[in-house]
Protein backbone atom coordinates (compact mmCIF):
# COMPACT_ATOMS: atom_id res chain seq x y z
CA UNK A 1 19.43 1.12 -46.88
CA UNK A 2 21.68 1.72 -43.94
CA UNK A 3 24.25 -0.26 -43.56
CA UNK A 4 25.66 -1.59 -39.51
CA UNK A 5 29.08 -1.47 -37.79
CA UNK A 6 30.44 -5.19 -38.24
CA UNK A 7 32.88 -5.96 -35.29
CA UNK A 8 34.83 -7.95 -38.21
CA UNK A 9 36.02 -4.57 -39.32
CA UNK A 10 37.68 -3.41 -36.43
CA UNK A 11 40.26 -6.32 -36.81
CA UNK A 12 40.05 -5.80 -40.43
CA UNK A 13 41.70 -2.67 -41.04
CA UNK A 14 45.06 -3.98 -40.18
CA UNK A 15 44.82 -7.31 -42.27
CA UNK A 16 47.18 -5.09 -44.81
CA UNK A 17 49.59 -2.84 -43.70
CA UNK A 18 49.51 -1.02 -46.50
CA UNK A 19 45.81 -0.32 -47.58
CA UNK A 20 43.95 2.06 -46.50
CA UNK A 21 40.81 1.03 -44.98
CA UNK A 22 36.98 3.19 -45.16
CA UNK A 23 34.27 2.31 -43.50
CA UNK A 24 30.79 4.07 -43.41
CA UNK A 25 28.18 2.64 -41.14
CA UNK A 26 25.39 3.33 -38.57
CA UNK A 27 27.06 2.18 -35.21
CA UNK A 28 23.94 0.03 -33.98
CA UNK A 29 24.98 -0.11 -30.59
CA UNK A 30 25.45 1.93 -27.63
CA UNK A 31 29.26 1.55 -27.23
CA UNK A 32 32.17 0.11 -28.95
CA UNK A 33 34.31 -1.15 -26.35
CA UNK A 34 38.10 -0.12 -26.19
CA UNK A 35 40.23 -1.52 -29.18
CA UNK A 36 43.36 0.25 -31.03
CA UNK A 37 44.68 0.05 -34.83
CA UNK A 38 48.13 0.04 -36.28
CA UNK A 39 46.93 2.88 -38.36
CA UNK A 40 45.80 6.20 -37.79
CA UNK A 41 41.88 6.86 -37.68
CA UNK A 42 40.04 9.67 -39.32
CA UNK A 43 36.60 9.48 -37.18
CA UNK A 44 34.09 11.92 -38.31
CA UNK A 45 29.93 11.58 -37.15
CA UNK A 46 26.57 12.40 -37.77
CA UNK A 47 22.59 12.05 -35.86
CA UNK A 48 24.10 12.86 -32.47
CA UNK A 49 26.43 13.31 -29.85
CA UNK A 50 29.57 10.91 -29.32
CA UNK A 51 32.17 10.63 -26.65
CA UNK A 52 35.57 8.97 -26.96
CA UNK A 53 37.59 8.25 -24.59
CA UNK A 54 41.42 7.34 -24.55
CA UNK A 55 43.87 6.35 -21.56
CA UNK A 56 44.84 10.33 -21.77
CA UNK A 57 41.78 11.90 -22.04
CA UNK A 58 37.62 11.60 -22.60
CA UNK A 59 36.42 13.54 -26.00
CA UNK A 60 33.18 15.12 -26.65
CA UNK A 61 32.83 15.21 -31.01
CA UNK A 62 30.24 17.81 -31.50
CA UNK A 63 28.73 18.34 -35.33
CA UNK A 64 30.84 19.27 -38.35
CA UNK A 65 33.97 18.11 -36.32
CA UNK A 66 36.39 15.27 -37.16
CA UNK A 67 38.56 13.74 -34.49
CA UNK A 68 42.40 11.85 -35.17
CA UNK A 69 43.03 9.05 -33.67
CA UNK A 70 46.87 8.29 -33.71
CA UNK A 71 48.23 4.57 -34.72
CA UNK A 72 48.21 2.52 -31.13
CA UNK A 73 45.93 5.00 -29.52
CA UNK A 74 43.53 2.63 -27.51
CA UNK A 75 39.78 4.19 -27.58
CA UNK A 76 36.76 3.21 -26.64
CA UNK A 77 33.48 5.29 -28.80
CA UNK A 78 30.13 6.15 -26.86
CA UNK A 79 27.28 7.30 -28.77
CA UNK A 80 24.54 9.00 -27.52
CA UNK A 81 22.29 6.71 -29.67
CA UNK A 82 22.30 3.54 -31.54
CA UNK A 83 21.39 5.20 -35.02
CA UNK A 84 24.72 7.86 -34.88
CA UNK A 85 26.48 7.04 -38.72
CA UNK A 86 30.57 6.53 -38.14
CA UNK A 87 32.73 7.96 -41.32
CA UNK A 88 35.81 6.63 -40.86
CA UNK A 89 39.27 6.27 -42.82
CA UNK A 90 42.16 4.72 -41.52
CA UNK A 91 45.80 5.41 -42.91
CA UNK A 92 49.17 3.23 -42.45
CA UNK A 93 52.02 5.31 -40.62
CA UNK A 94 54.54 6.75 -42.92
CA UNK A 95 58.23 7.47 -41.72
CA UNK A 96 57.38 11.27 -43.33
CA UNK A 97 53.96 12.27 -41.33
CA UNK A 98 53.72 15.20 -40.34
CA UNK A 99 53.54 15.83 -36.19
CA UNK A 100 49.65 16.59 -37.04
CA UNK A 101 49.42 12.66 -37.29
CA UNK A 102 50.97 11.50 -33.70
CA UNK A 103 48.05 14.41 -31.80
CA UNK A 104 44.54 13.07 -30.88
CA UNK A 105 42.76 16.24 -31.23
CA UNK A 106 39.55 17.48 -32.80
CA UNK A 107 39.19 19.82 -35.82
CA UNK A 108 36.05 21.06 -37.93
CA UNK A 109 35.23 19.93 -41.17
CA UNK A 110 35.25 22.50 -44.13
CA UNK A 111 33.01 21.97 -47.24
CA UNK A 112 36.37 20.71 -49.33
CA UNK A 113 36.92 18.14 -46.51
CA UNK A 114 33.35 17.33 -46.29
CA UNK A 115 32.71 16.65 -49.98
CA UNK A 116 36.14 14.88 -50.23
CA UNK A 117 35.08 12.63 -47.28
CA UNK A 118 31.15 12.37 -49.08
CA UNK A 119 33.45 10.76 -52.01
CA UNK A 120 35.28 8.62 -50.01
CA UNK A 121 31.24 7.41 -49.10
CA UNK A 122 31.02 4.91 -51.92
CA UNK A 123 33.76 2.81 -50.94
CA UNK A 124 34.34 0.34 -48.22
CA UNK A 125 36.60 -2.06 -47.38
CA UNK A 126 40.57 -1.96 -47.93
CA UNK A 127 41.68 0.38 -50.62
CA UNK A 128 45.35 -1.30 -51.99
CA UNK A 129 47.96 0.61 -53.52
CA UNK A 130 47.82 -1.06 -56.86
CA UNK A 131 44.21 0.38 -56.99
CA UNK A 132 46.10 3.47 -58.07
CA UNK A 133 42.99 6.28 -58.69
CA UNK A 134 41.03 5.54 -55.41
CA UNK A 135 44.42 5.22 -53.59
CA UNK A 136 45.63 8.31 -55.12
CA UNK A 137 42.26 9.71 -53.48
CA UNK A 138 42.36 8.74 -50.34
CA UNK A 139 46.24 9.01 -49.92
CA UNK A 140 45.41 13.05 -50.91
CA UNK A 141 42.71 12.75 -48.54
CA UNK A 142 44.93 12.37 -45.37
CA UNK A 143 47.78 14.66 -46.52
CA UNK A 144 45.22 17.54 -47.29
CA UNK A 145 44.27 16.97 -43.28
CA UNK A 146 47.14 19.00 -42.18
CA UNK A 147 46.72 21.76 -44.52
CA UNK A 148 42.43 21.66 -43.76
CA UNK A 149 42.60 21.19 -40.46
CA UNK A 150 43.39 24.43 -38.25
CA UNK A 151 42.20 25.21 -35.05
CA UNK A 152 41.76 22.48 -32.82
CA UNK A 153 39.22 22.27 -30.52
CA UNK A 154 41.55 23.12 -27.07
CA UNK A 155 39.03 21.20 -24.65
CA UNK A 156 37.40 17.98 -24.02
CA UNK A 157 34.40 16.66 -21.65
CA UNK A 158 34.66 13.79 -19.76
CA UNK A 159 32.19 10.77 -20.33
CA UNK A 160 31.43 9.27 -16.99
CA UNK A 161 31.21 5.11 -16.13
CA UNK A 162 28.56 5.44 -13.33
CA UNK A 163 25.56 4.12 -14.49
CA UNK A 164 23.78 7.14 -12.49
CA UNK A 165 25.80 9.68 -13.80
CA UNK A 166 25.64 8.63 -17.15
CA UNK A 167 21.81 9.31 -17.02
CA UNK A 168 22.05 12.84 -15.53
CA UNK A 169 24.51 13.58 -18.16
CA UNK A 170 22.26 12.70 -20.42
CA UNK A 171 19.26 14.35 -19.50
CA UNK A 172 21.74 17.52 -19.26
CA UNK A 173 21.86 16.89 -22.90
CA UNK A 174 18.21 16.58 -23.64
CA UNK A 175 17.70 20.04 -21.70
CA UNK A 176 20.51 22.01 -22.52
CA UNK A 177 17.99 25.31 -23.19
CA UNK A 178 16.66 25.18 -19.69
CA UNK A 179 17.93 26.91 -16.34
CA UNK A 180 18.57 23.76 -14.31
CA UNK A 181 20.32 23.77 -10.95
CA UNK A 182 22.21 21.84 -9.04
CA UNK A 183 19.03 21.22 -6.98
CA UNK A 184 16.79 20.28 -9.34
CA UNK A 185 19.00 17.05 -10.96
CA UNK A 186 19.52 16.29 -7.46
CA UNK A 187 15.45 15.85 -6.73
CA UNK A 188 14.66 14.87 -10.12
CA UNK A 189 17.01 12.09 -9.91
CA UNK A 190 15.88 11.75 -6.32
CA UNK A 191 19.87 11.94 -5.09
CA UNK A 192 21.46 14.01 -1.75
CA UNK A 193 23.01 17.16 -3.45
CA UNK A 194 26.04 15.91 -0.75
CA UNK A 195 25.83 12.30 -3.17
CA UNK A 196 25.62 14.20 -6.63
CA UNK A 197 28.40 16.75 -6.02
CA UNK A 198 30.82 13.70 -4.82
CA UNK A 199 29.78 11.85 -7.97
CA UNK A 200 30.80 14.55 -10.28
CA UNK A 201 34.39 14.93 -8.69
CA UNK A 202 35.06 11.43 -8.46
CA UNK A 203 33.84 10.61 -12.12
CA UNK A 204 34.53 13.51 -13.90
CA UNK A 205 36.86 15.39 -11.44
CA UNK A 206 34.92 18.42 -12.10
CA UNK A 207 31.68 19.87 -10.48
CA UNK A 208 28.53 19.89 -12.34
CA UNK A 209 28.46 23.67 -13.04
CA UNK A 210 32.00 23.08 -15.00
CA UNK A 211 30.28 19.84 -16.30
CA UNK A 212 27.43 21.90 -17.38
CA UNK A 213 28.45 24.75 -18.63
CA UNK A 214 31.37 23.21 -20.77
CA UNK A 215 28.34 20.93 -22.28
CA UNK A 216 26.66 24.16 -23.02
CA UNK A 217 29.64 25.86 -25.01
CA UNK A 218 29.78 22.46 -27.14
CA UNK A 219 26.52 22.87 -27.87
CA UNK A 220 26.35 26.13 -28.70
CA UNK A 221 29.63 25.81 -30.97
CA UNK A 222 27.86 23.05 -32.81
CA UNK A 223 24.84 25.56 -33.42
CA UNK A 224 27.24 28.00 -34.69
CA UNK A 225 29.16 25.75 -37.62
CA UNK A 226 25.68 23.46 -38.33
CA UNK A 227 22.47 25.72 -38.11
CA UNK A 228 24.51 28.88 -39.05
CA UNK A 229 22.04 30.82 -36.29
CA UNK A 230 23.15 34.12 -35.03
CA UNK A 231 25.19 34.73 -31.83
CA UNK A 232 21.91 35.61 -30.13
CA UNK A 233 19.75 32.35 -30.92
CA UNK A 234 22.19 30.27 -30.19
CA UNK A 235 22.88 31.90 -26.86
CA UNK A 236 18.68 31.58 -26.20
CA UNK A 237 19.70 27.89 -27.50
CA UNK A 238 21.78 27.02 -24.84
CA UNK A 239 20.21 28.46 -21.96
CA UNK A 240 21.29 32.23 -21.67
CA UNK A 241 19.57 34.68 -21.82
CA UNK A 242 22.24 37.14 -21.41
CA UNK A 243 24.41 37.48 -24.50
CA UNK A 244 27.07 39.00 -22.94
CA UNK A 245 27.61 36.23 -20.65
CA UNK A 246 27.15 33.39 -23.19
CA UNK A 247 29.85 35.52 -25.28
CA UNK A 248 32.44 35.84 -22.58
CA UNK A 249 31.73 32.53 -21.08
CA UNK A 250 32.18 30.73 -24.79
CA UNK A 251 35.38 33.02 -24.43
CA UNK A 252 36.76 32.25 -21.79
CA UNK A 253 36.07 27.89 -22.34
CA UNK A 254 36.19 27.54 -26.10
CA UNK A 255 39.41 30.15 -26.26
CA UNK A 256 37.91 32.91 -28.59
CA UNK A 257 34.94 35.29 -29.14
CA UNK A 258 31.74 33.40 -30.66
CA UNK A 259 32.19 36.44 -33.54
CA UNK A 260 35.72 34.96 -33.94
CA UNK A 261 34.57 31.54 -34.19
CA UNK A 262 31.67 32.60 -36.82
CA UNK A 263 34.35 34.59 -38.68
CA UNK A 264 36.56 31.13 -38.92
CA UNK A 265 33.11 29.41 -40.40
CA UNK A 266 32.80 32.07 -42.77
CA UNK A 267 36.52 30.78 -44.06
CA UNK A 268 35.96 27.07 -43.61
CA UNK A 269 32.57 27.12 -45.80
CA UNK A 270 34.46 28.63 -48.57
């Protein structure tokens, strides 16, 4: 049975300061508009892609990735579909957090954290302190986070408001294996290339090769930590047929070699 996102819970998780508040749900809806908590939000997803965007920056959460959400941080959480499952825990600031806890930033998700998260699955609702065991659980939960979580991922992707671009985007998504151009989005979406490279800047003050090409590297590090595929397949994945130019362009955006980055999931899958 799958169970919805309930707007009630957004202003629910800071009825008690003190609890700590999980909630597991299928988001049901296209966006959830921008809100903030007085705690700080563990946001980990599954069945697709989701952006989040902040008054700092726009996030793009690819699979087996978790993002933190400090206390006060307004965001605002675009799926790419309705049926994308939220995992989230939220935790009430402590005087003794470490810096980890004041840094939106995204890390991946090692088996221990996964599992420990799967646990967290059968609860929902506020957790109180006088509940001492799952308490005890959860509290271990977010001070393990620090220890789990190295490696952030050093980029993000914009998530564009035009109605327009949000369609391209999309489609960009849909065909990430193929060798479109600049032309071709421009036709197919039946748009002056003069139009489409003025959106870009002005939405996502990039141009759509960055756009594209950052997408790609997401992609292709979800591929690497999910479907455990070889450097080669997941290069052919994303649209290149060149491995030495998927491997020194994943280099060069994500900030180390792809044989790095499969060395690291070697380590977090222990």
């Amino acid at each position: 049975m799958k169970h919805y996102v309930n707007r009630y819970y957004i202003t629910e998780v800071d009825r008690y300061s003190d609890t700590i508040y999980c909630h597991h749900a299928v988001m049901g809806e296209k966006l959830i508009p921008e809100h903030k908590h007085k705690k700080g939000q563990f946001l980990y997803t599954e069945g697709g892609v989701v952006y989040l965007n902040t008054p700092e920056q726009s996030y793009f959460l690819p699979a087996r990735h978790y993002i933190w959400i400090p206390a006060g941080m307004p965001h605002s959480i675009h799926p790419s579909t309705p049926e994308v499952i939220m995992r989230n825990l939220y935790f009430p600031v402590s005087a003794s957090d470490d810096t980890f806890f004041h840094r939106t930033a995204i890390y991946p998700v090692d088996d221990l954290l996964m599992e420990l998260m799967m646990f967290t699955n059968r609860w929902n609702g506020n957790i109180h302190p006088e509940e001492e065991s799952r308490y005890g659980i959860a509290k271990s939960f977010k001070l393990l986070l620090p220890e789990l979580s190295r490696g952030a991922l050093p980029l993000a992707l914009p998530y564009p408001d035009d109605a327009r671009l949000v369609k391209i985007v999309e489609y960009l998504d849909r065909h990430i294996a193929e060798n479109i151009g600049f032309k071709h989005i421009a036709d197919h979406f039946r748009i002056s290339e003069r139009s489409l490279a003025r959106l870009f800047q002005k939405e996502l003050n990039m141009s759509f090769i960055q756009y594209f090409t950052i997408l790609r590297m997401l992609k292709g590090l979800t591929l690497l930590l999910d479907d455990k595929l070889a450097i080669s397949e997941v290069a052919a994945k994303v649209g290149y047929s060149s491995l030495p130019t998927f491997s020194n362009t994943f280099t060069r955006i994500v900030g180390v070699r792809p044989s790095e980055y499969v060395k690291h999931r070697g380590l977090w899958d222990r």
